[in-house]
PDB file of N, CA and C in Angstrom:
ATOM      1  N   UNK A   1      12.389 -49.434  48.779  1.00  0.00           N
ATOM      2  CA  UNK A   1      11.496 -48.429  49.314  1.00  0.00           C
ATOM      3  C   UNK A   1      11.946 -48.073  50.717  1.00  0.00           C
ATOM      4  N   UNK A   2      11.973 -46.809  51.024  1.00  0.00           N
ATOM      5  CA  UNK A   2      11.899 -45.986  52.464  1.00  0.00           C
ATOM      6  C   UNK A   2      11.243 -46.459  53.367  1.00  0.00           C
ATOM      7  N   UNK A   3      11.562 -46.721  54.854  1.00  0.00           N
ATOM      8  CA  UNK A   3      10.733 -46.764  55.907  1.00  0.00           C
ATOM      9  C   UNK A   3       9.650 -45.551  55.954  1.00  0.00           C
ATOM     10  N   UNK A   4       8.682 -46.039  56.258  1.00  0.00           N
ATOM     11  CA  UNK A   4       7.644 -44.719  56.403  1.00  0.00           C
ATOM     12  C   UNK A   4       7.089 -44.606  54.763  1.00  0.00           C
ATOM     13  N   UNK A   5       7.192 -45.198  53.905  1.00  0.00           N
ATOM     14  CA  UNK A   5       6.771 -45.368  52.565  1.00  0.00           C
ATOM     15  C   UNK A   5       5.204 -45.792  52.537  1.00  0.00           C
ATOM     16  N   UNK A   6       4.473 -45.385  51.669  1.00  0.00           N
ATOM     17  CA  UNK A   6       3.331 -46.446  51.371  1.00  0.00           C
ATOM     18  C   UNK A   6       3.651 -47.727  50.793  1.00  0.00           C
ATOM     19  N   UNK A   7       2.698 -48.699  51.309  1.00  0.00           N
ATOM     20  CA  UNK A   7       2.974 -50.029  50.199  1.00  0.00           C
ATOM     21  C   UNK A   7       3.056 -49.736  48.829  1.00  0.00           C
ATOM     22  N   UNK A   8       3.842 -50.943  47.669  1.00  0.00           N
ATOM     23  CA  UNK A   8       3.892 -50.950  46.878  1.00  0.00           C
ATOM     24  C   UNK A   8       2.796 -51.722  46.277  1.00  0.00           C
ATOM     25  N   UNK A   9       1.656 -51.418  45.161  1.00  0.00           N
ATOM     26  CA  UNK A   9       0.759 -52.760  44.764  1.00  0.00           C
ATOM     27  C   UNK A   9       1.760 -53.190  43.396  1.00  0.00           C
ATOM     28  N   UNK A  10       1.367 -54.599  43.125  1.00  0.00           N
ATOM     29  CA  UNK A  10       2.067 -54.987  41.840  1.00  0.00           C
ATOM     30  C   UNK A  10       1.337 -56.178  41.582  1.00  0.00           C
ATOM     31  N   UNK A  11       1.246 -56.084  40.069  1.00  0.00           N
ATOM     32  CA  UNK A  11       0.115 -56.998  39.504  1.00  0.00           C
ATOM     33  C   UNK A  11       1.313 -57.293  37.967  1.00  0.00           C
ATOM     34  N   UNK A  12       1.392 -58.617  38.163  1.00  0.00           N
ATOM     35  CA  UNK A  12       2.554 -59.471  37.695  1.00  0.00           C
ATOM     36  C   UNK A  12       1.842 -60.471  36.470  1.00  0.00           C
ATOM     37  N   UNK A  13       2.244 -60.738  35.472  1.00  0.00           N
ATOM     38  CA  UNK A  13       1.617 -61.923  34.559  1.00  0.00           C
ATOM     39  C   UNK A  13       1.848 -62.236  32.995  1.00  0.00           C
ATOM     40  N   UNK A  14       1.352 -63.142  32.365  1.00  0.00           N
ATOM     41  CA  UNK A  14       1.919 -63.435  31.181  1.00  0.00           C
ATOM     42  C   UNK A  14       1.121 -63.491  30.329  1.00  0.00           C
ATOM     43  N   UNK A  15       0.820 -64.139  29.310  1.00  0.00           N
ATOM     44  CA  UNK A  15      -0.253 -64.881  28.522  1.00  0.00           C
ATOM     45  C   UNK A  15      -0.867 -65.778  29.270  1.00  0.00           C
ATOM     46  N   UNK A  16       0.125 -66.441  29.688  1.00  0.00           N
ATOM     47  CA  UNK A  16      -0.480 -67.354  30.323  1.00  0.00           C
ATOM     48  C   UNK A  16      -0.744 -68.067  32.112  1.00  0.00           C
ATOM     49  N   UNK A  17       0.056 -66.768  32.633  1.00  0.00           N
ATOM     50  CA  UNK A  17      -0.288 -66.985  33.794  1.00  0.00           C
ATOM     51  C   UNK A  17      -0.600 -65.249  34.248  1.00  0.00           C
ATOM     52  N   UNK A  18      -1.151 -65.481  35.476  1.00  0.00           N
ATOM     53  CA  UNK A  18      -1.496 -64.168  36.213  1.00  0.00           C
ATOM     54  C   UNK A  18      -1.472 -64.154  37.941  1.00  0.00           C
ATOM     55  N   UNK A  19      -0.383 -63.517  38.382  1.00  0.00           N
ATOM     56  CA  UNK A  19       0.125 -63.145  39.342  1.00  0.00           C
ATOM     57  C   UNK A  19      -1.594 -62.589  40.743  1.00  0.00           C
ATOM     58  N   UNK A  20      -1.846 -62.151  40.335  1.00  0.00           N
ATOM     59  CA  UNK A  20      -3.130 -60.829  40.678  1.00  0.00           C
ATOM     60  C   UNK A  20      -2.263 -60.147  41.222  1.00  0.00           C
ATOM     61  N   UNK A  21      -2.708 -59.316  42.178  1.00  0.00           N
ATOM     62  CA  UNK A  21      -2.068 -57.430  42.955  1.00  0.00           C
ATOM     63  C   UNK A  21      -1.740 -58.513  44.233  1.00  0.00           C
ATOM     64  N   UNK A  22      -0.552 -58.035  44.077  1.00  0.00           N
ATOM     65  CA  UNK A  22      -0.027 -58.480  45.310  1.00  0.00           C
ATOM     66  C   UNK A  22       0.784 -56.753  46.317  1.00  0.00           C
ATOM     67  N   UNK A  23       0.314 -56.842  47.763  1.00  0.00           N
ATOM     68  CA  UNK A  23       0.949 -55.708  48.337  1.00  0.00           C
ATOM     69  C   UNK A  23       2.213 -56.106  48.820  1.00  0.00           C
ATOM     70  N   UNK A  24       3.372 -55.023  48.947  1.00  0.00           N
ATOM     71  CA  UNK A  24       4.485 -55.154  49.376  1.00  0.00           C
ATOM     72  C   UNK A  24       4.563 -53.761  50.432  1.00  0.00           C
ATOM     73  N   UNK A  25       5.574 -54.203  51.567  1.00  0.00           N
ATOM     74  CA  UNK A  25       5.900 -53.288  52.118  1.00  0.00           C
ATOM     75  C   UNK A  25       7.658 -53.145  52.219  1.00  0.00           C
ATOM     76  N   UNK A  26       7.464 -51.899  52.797  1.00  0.00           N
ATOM     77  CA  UNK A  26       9.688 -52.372  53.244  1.00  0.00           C
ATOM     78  C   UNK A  26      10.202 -53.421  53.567  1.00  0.00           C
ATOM     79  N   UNK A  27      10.949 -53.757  52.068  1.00  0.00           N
ATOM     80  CA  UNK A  27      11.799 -54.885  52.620  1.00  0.00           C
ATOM     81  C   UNK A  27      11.288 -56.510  52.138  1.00  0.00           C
ATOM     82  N   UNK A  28      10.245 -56.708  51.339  1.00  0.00           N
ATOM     83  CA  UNK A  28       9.253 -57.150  51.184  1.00  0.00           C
ATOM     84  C   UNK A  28       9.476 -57.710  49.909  1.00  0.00           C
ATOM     85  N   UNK A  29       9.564 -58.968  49.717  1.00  0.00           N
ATOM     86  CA  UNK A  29      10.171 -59.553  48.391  1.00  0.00           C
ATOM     87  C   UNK A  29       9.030 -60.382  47.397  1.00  0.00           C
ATOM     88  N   UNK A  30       9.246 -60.759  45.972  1.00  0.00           N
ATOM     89  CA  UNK A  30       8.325 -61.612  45.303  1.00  0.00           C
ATOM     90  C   UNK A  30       9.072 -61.718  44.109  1.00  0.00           C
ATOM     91  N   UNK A  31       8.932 -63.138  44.053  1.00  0.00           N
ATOM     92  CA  UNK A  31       9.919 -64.100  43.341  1.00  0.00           C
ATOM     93  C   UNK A  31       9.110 -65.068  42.687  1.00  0.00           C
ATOM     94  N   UNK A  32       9.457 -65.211  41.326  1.00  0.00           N
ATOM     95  CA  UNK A  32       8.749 -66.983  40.719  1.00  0.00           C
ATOM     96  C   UNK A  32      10.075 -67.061  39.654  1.00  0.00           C
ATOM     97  N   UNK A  33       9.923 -68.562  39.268  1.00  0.00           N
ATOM     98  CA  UNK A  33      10.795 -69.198  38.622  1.00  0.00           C
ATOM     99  C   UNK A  33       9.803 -69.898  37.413  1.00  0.00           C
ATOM    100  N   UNK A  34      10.354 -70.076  36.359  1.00  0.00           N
ATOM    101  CA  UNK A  34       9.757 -70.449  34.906  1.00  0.00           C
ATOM    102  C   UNK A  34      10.645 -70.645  33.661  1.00  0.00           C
ATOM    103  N   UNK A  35      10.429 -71.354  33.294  1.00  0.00           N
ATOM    104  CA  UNK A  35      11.012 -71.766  31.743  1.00  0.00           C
ATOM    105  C   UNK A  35      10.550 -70.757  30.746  1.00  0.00           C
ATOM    106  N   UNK A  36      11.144 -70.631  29.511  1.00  0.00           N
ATOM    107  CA  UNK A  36      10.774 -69.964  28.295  1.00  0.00           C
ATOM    108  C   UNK A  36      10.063 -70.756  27.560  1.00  0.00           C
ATOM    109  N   UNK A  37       9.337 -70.642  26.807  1.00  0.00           N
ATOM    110  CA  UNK A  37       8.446 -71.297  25.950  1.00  0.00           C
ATOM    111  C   UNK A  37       9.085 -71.895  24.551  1.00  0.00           C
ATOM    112  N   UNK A  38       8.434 -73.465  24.304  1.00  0.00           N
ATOM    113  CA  UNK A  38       8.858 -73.663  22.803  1.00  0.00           C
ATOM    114  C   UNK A  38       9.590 -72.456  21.800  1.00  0.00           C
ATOM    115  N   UNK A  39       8.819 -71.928  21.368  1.00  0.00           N
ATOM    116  CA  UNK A  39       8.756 -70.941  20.550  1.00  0.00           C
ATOM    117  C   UNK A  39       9.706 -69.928  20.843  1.00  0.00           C
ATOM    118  N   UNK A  40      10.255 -69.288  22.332  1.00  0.00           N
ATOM    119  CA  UNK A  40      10.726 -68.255  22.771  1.00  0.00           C
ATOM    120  C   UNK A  40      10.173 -67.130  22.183  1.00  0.00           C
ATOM    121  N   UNK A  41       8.813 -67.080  23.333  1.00  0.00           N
ATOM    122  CA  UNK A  41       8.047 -65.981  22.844  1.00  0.00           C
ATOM    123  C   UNK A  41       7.771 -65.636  24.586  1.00  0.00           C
ATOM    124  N   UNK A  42       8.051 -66.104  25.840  1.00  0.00           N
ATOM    125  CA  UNK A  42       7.600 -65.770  26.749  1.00  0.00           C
ATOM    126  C   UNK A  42       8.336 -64.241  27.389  1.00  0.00           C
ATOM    127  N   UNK A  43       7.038 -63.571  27.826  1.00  0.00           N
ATOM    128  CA  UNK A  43       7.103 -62.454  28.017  1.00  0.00           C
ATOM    129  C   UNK A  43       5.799 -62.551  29.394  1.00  0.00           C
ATOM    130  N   UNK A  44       6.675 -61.394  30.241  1.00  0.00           N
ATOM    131  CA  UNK A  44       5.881 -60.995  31.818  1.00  0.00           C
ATOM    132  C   UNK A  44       5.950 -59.667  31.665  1.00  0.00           C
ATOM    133  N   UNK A  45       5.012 -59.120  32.207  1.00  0.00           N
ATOM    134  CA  UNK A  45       4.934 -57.522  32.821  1.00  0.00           C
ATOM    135  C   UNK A  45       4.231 -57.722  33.772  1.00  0.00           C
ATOM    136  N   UNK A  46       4.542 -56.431  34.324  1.00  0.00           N
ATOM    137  CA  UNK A  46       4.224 -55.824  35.821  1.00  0.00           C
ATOM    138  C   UNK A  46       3.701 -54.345  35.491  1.00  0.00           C
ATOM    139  N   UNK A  47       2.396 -54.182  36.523  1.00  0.00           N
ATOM    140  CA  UNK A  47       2.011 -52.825  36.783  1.00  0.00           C
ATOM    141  C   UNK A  47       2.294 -52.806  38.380  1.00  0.00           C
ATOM    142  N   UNK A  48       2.624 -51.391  38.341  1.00  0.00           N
ATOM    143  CA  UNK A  48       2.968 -50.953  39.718  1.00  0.00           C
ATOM    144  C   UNK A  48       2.324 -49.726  40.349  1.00  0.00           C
ATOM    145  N   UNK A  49       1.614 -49.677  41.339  1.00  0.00           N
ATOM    146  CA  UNK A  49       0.909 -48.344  41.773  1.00  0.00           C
ATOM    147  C   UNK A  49       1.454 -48.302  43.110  1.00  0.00           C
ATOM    148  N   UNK A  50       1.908 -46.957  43.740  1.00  0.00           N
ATOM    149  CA  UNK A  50       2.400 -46.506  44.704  1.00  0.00           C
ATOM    150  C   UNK A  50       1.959 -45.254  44.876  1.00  0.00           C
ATOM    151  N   UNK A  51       0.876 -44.995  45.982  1.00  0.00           N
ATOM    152  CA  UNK A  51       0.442 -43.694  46.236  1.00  0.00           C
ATOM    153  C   UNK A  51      -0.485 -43.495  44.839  1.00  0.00           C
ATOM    154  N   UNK A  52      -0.374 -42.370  44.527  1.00  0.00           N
ATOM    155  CA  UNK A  52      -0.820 -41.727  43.574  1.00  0.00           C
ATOM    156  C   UNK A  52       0.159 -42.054  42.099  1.00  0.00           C
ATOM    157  N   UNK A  53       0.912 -42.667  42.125  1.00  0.00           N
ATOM    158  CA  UNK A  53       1.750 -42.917  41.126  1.00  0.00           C
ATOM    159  C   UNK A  53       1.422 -44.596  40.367  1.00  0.00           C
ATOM    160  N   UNK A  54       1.328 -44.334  39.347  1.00  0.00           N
ATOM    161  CA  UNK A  54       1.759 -45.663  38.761  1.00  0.00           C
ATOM    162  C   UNK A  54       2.474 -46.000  37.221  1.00  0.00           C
ATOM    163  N   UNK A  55       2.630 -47.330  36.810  1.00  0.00           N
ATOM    164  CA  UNK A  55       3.206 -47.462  35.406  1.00  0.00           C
ATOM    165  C   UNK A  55       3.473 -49.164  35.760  1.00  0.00           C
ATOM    166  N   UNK A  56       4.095 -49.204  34.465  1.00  0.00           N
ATOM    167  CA  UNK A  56       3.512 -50.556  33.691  1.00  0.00           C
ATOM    168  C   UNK A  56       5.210 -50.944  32.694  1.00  0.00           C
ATOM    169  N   UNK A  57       5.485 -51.920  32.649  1.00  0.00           N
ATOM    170  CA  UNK A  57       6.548 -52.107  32.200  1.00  0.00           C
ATOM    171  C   UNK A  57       6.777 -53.911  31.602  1.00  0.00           C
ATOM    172  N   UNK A  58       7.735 -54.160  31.213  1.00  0.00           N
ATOM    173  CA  UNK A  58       8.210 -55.901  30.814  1.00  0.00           C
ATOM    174  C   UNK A  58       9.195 -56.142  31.704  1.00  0.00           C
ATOM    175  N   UNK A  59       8.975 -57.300  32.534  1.00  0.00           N
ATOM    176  CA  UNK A  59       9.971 -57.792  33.166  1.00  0.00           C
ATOM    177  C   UNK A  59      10.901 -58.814  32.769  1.00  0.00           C
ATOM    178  N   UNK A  60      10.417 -59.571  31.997  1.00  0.00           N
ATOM    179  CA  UNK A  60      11.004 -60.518  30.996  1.00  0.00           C
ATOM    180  C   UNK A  60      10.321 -60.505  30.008  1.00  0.00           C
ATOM    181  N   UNK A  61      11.464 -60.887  28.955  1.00  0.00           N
ATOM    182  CA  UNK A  61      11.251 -61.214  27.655  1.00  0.00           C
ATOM    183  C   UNK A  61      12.109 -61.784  26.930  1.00  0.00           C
ATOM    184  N   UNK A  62      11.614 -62.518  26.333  1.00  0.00           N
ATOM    185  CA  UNK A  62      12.817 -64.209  26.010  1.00  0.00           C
ATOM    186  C   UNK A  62      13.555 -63.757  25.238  1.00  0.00           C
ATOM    187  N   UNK A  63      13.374 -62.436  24.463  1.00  0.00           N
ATOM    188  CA  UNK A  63      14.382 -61.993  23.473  1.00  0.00           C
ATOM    189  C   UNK A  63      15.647 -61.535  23.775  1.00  0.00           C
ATOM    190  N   UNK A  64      15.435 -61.103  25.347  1.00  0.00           N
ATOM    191  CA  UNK A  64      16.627 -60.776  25.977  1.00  0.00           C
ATOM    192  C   UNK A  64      17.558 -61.726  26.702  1.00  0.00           C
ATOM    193  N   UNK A  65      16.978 -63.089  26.721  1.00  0.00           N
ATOM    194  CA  UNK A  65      18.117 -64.075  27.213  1.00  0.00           C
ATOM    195  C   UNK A  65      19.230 -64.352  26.008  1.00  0.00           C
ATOM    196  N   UNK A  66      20.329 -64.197  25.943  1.00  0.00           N
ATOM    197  CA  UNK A  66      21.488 -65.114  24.882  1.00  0.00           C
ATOM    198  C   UNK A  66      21.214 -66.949  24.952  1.00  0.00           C
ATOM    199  N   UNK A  67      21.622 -66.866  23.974  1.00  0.00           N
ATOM    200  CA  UNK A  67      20.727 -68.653  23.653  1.00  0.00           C
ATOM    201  C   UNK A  67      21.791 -69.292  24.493  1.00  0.00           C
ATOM    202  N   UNK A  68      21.231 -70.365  25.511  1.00  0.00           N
ATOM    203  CA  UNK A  68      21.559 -71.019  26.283  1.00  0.00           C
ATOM    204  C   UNK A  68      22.156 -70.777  27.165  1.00  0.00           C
ATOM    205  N   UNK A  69      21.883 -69.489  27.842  1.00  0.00           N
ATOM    206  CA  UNK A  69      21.958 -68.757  29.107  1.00  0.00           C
ATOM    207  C   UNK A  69      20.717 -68.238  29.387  1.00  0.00           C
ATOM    208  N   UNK A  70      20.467 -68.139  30.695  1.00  0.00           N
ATOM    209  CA  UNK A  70      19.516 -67.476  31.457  1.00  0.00           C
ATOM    210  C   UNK A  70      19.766 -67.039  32.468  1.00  0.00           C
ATOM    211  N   UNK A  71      19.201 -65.956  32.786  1.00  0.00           N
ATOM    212  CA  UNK A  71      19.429 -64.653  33.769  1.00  0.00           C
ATOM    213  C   UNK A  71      18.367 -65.075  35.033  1.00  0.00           C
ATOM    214  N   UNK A  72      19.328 -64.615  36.043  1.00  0.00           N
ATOM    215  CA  UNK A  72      18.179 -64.251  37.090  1.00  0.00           C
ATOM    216  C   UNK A  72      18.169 -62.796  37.211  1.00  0.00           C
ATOM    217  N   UNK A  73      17.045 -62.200  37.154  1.00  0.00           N
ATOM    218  CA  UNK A  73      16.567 -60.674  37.506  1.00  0.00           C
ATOM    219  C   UNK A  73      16.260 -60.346  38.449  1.00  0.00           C
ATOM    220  N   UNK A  74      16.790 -59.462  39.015  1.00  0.00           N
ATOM    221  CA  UNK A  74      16.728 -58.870  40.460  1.00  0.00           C
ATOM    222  C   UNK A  74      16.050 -57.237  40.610  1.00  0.00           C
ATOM    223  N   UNK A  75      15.358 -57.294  40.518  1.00  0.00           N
ATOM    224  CA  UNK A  75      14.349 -55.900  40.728  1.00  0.00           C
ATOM    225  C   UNK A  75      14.651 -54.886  41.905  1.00  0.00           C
ATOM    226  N   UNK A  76      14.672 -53.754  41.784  1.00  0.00           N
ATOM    227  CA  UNK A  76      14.357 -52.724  43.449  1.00  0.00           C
ATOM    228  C   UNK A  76      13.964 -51.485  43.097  1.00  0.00           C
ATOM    229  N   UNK A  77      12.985 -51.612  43.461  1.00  0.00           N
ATOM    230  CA  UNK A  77      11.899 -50.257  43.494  1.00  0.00           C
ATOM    231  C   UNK A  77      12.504 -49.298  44.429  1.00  0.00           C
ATOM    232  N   UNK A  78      12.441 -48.412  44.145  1.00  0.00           N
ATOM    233  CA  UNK A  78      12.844 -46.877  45.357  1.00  0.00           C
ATOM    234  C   UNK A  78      11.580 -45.659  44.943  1.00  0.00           C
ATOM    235  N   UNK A  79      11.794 -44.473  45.201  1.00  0.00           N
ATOM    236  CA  UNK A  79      11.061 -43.082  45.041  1.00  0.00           C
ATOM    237  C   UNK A  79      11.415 -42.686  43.701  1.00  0.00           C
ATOM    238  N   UNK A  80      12.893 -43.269  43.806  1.00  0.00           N
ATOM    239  CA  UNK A  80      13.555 -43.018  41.826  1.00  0.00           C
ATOM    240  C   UNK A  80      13.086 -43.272  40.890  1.00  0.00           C
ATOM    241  N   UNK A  81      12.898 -44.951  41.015  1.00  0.00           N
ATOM    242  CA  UNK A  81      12.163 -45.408  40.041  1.00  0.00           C
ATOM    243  C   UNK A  81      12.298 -47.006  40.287  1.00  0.00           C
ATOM    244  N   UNK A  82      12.804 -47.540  39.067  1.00  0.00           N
ATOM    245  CA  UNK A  82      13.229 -49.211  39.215  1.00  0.00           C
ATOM    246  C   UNK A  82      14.526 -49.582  38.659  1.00  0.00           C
ATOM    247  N   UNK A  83      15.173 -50.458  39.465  1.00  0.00           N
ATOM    248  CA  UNK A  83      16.603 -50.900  38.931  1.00  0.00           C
ATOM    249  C   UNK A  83      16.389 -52.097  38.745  1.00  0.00           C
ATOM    250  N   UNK A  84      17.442 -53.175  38.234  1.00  0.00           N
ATOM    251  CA  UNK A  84      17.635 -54.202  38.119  1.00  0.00           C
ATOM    252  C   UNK A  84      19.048 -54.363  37.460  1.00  0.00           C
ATOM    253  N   UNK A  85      19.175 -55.808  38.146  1.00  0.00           N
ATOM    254  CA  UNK A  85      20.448 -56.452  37.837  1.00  0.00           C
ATOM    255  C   UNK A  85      20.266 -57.652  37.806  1.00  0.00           C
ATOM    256  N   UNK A  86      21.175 -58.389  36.603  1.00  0.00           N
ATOM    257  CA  UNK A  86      21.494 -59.740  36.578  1.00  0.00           C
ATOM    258  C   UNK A  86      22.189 -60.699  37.483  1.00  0.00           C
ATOM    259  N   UNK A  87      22.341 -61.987  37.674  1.00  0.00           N
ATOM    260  CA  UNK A  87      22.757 -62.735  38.137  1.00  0.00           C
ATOM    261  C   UNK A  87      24.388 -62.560  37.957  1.00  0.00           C
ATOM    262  N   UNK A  88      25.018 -62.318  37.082  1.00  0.00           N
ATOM    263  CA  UNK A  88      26.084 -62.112  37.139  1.00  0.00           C
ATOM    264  C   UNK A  88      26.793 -60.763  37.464  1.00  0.00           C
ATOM    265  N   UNK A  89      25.803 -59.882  37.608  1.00  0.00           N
ATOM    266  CA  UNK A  89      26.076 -58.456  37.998  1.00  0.00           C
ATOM    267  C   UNK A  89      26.600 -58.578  39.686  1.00  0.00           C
ATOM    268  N   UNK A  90      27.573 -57.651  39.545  1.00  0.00           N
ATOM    269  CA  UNK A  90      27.704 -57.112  40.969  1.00  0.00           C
ATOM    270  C   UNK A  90      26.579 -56.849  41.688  1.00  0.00           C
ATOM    271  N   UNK A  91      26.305 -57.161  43.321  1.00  0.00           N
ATOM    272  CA  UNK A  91      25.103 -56.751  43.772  1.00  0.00           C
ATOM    273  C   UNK A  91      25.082 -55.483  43.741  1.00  0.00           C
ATOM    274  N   UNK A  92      26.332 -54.745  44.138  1.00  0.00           N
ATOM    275  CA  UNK A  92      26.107 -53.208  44.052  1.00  0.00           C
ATOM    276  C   UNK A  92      26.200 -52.261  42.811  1.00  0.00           C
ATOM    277  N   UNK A  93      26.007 -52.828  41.775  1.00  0.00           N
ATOM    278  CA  UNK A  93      25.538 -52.624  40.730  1.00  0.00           C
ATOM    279  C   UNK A  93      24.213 -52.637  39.955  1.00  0.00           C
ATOM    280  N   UNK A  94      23.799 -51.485  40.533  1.00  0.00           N
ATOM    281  CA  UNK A  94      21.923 -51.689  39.764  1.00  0.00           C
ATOM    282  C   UNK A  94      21.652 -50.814  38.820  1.00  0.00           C
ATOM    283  N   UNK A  95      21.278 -50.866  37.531  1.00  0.00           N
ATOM    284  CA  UNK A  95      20.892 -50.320  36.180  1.00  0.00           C
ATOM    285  C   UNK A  95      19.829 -49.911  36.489  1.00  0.00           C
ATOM    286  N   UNK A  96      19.452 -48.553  36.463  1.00  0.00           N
ATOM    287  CA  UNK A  96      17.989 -48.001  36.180  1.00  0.00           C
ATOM    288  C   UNK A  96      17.428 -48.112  34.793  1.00  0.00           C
ATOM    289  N   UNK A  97      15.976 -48.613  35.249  1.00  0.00           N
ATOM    290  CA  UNK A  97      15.305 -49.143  33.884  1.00  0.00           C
ATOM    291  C   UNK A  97      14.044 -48.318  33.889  1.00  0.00           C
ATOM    292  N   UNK A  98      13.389 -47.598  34.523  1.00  0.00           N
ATOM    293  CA  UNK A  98      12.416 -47.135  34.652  1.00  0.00           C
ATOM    294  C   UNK A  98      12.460 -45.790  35.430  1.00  0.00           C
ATOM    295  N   UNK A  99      11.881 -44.485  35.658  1.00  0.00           N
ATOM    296  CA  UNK A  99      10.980 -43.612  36.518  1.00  0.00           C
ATOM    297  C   UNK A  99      10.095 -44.459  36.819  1.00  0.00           C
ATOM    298  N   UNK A 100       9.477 -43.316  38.055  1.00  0.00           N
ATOM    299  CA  UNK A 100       8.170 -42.777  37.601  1.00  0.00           C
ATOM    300  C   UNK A 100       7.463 -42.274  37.285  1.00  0.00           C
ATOM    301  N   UNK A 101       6.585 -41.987  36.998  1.00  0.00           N
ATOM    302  CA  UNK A 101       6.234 -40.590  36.193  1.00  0.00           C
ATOM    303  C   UNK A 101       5.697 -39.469  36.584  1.00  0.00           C
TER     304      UNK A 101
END
């Protein structure tokens, strides 16, 4: 996000856990660490409201790890939308995964 931006709200969680709305400003990070479940059924989403804008998306989902690897996900919100990259990705390499709308 831009200097001079509004905060970002983001409300983070699972089945079984729940983040609540947490605010972010420029520059402004949020991070947790977790295992996948027995089953490999664990799944997180995030809603995001900025200004007058918002949306809702999956941040993980166990279907997307390769068996016996795991990713770290690296998120960055802009005016664009949302990128992310893996742990093995170049940092200056970010995949857009989202607008907004």
């Amino acid at each position: 996000m831009s200097q001079g931006t509004p905060p970002l709200t983001v409300h983070c969680g699972s089945k079984d856990d729940d983040f609540g709305n947490r605010t972010f400003y420029t520059g402004q990070d949020f991070n947790w660490s977790f295992r996948t479940n027995f089953w490999g059924s664990t799944l997180f989403f995030c809603r995001f409201w900025w200004g007058q804008k918002t949306t809702a998306f999956d941040v993980f989902d166990a279907n997307w790890e390769t068996k016996g690897f795991h990713h770290t996900y690296t998120y960055v919100v802009n005016n664009q939308g949302f990128y992310v990259r893996y742990d093995e990705t170049p940092s200056n390499h970010m995949l857009q995964i989202n607008k907004w709308p």
